[in-house]
Structures are given as C-alpha cells and as structure tokens.
Protein backbone atom coordinates (compact mmCIF):
# COMPACT_ATOMS: atom_id res chain seq x y z
CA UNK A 1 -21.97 4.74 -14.46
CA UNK A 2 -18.70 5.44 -12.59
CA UNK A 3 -16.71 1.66 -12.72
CA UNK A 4 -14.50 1.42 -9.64
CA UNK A 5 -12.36 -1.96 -9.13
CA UNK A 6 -10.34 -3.22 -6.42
CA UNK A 7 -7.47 -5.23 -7.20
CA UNK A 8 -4.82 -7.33 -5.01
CA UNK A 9 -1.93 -6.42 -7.20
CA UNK A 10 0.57 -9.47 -6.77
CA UNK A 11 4.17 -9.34 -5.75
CA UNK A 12 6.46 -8.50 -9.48
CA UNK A 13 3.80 -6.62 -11.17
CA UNK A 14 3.81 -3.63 -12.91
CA UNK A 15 0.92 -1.01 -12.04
CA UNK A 16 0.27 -0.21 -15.53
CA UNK A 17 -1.89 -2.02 -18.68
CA UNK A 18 2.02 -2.59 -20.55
CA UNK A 19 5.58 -2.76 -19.81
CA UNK A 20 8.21 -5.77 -19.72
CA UNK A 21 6.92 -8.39 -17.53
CA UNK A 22 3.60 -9.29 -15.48
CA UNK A 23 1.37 -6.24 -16.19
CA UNK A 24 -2.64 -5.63 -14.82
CA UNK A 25 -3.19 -6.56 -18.51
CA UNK A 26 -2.63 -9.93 -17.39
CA UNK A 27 -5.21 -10.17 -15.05
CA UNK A 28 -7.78 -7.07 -15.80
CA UNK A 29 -9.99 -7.56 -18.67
CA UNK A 30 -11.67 -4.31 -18.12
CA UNK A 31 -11.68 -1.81 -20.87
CA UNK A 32 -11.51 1.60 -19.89
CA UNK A 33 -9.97 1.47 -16.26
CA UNK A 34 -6.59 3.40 -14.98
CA UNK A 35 -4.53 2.88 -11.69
CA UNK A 36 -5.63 5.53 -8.86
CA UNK A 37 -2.55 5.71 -7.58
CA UNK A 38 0.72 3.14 -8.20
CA UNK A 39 1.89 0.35 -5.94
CA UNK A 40 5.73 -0.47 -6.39
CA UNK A 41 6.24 -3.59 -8.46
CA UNK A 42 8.47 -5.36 -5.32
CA UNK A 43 4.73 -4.22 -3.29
CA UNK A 44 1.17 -6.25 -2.97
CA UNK A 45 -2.13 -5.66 -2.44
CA UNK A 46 -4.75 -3.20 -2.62
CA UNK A 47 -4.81 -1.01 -6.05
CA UNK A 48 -7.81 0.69 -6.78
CA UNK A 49 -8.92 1.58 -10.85
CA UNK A 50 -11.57 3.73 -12.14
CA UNK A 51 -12.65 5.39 -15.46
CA UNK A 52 -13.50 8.39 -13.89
CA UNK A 53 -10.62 10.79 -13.74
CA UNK A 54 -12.07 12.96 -10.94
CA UNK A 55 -12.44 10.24 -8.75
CA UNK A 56 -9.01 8.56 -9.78
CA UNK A 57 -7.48 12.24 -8.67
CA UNK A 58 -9.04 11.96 -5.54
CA UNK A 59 -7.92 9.09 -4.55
CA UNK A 60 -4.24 9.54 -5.78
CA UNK A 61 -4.00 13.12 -4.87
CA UNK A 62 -2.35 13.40 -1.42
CA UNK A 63 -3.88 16.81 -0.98
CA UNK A 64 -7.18 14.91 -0.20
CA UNK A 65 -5.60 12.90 2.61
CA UNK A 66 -7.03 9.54 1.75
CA UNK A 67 -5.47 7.16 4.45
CA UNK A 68 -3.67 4.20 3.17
CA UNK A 69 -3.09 1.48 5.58
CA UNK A 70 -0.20 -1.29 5.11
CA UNK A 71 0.72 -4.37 6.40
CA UNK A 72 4.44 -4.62 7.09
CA UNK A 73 7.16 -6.76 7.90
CA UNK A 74 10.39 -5.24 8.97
CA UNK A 75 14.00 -6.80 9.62
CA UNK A 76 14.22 -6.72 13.62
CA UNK A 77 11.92 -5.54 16.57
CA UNK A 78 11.07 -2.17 16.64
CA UNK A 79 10.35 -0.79 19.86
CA UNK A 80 8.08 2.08 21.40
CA UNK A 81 10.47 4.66 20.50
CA UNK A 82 10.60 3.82 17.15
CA UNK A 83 7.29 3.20 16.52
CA UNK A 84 6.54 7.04 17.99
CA UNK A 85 9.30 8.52 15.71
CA UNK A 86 6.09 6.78 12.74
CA UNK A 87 3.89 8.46 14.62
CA UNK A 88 5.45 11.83 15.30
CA UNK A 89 6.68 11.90 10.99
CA UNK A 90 10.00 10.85 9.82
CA UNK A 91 12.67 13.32 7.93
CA UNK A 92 13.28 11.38 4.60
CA UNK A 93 15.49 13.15 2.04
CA UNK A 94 12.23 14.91 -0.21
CA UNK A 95 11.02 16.37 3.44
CA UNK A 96 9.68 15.63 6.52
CA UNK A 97 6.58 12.82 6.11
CA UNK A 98 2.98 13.15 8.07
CA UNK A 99 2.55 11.89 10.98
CA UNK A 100 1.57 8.14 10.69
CA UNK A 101 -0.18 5.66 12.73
CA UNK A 102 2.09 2.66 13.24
CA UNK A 103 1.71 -0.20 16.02
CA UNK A 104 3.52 -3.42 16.13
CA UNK A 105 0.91 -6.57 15.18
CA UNK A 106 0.65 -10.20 14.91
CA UNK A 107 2.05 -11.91 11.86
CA UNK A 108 -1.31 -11.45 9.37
CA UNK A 109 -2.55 -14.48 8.08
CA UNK A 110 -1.30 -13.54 4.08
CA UNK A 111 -0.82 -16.01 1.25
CA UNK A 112 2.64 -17.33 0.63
CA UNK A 113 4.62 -14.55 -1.57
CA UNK A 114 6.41 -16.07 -4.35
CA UNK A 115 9.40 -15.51 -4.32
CA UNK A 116 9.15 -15.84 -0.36
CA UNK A 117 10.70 -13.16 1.79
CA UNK A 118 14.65 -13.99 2.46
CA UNK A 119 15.12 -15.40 5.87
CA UNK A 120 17.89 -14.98 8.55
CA UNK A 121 18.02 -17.37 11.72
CA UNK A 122 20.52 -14.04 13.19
CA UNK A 123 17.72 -11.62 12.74
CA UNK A 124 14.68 -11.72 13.55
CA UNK A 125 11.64 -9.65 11.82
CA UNK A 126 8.07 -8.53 12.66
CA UNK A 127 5.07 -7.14 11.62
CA UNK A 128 3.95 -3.31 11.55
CA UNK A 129 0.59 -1.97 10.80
CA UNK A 130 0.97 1.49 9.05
CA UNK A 131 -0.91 3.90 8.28
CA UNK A 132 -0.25 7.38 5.92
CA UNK A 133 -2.29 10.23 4.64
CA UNK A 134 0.57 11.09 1.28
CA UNK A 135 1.85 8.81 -1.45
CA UNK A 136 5.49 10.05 -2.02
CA UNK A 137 7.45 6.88 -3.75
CA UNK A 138 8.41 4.22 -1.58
CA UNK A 139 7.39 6.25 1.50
CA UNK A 140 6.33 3.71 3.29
CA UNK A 141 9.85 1.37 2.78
CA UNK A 142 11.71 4.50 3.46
CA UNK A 143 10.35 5.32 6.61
CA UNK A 144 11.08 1.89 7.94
CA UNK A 145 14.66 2.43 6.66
CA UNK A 146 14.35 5.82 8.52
CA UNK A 147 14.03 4.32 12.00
CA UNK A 148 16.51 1.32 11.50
CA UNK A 149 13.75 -1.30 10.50
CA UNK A 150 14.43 -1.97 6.70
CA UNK A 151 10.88 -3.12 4.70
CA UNK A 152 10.82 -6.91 3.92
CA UNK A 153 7.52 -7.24 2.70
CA UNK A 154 4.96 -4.71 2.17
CA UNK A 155 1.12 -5.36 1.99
CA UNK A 156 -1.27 -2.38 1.26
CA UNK A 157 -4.24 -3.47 3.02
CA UNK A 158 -6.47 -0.34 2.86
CA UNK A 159 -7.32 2.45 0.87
CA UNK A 160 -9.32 4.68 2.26
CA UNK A 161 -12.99 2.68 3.96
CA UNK A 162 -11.86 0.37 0.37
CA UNK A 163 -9.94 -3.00 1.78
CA UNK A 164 -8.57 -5.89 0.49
CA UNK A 165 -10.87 -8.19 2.37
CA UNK A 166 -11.61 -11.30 0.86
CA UNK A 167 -9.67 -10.74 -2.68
CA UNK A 168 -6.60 -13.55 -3.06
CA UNK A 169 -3.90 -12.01 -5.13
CA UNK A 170 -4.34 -11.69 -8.58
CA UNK A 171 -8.64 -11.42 -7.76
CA UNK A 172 -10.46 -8.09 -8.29
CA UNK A 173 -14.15 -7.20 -7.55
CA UNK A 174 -16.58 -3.88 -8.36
CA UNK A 175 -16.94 -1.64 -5.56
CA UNK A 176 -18.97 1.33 -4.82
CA UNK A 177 -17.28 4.66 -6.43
CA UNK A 178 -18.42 7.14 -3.27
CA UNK A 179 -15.53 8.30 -1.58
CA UNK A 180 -15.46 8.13 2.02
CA UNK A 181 -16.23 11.12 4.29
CA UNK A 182 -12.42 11.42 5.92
CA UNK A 183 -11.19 11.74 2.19
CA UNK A 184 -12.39 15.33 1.90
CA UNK A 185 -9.87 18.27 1.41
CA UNK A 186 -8.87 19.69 4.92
C-alpha cells in the first residue's frame, strides 16, 4: 500500500533523512519514505513524503501544476498594485514566474518560531497568502523581494487539497495517497 505522510517541517531543518544539523531523521521514524518536493531549511510547514516514486514525481513535478499555498509575512505593507504584479507573474532572474494568487490576510494564528522573526518598531510587516502552481528555489521569497516586500517568515500551508491543519511543528500524520483532481497535467 502506497504510504503518504504529511509533515510540519520546523523552522532550521534540513529536508532530507542526513546532513549537519536537525534532519527529518530526527523526527520521522518511517522506513522507506522520501521528500516530494524540498522546503528551504530557513522555511516551515507542510512537506509531504511517500514511497511511491510516481506519486512523489507528481507532486514535485511542476509540470503537473499542483498548487502550493503559503502563509507569508513580508517587511512593510504591500498594496493593490503589488499584490496584482503576484497575480499577473513576476520576472525573477531564471524567467518570468506563473501567475499567482496573492491577497493580503490577517496575522494567522501560528506557533511561536524559534528563533522568532527580527523585529523593527520603523517598519512595519504583514501577512500575505500565496499561492503558486511551480517550485523553482526560493520562488516564493524571491517574488516578495521582486515587488519590494522582502520574506520574513514563510509558512507552506497547502499542498495541493493536502494541508497542514491540525499538525504542530515537528507532528506528522498518514494521509490518503490520491492526488487531487486540479493536479492533473494541463
């Protein structure tokens, strides 16, 4: 039977089984499972394994255009404008990105990251939901940069219909393996 596992992947760790540092060895005792994907070790949240290789490719593959939603908070206020440049795709230096969906939301009710996010009385910050159909590294910081917001913290939330609902960092749970119907090749 096809194992898939849902992970909230805490701030400073690596998205593989070894390495220097905190690893998912640490807190996966799971023989047999692999990353679908990475998540940034300076990055939290939702990391999805499997020990099915087709499935892991679908997920990771950004031909498949699995949507990955984040939860983001930004140095300053972005406005309208800058929230429609998201929306409309960014020009980073590998290429123009998708079009995202991006609004401005309330500050999400997350646990304390340790080490906590710097903070500056002279500038204020806020919080972004995003959402992208690729994976390209640190897409998701460098789009912020893009528009003049720079990435403070950064939360996957979603992968796909997967979420990180109800799992405190470090916690994983067994989900179903069936891939949601808006992950199909277009």
């Amino acid at each position: 039977m096809t194992r898939l596992i849902l992970f909230n992947k805490p701030f400073n760790v690596l998205t593989q089984f070894t390495g220097e540092g905190a690893t998912l060895a640490d807190y996966l005792k799971v023989p047999g499972v692999y990353p679908a994907g990475r998540l940034d070790k300076d990055s939290e949240g939702l990391l999805l394994l499997t020990d099915h290789g087709k499935l892991q490719a679908r997920i990771a593959d950004p031909k498949f255009k699995l949507e990955k939603t984040y939860l983001v908070q930004v140095e300053g206020e972005p406005d309208e404008a800058a929230l429609d440049q998201l929306r409309r795709g960014v020009i980073l230096k590998d290429g123009p990105t998708r079009p995202a969906k991006a609004r401005r939301i309330a500050p999400p009710d997350l646990w304390p990251r340790d080490p906590p996010v710097r903070y500056r009385k002279s500038v204020p910050d806020s919080w972004l939901s995003l959402t992208i159909s690729e994976g390209r590294n640190r897409q998701v910081r460098r789009m912020t940069a893009a528009i003049g917001f720079p990435t403070l913290r950064l939360v996957r939330w979603q992968i796909g219909a997967w979420s990180l609902e109800g799992l405190a960092p470090g916690q994983w749970r067994e989900a179903k393996p069936a891939l949601p119907v808006h992950a199909r090749k277009s």
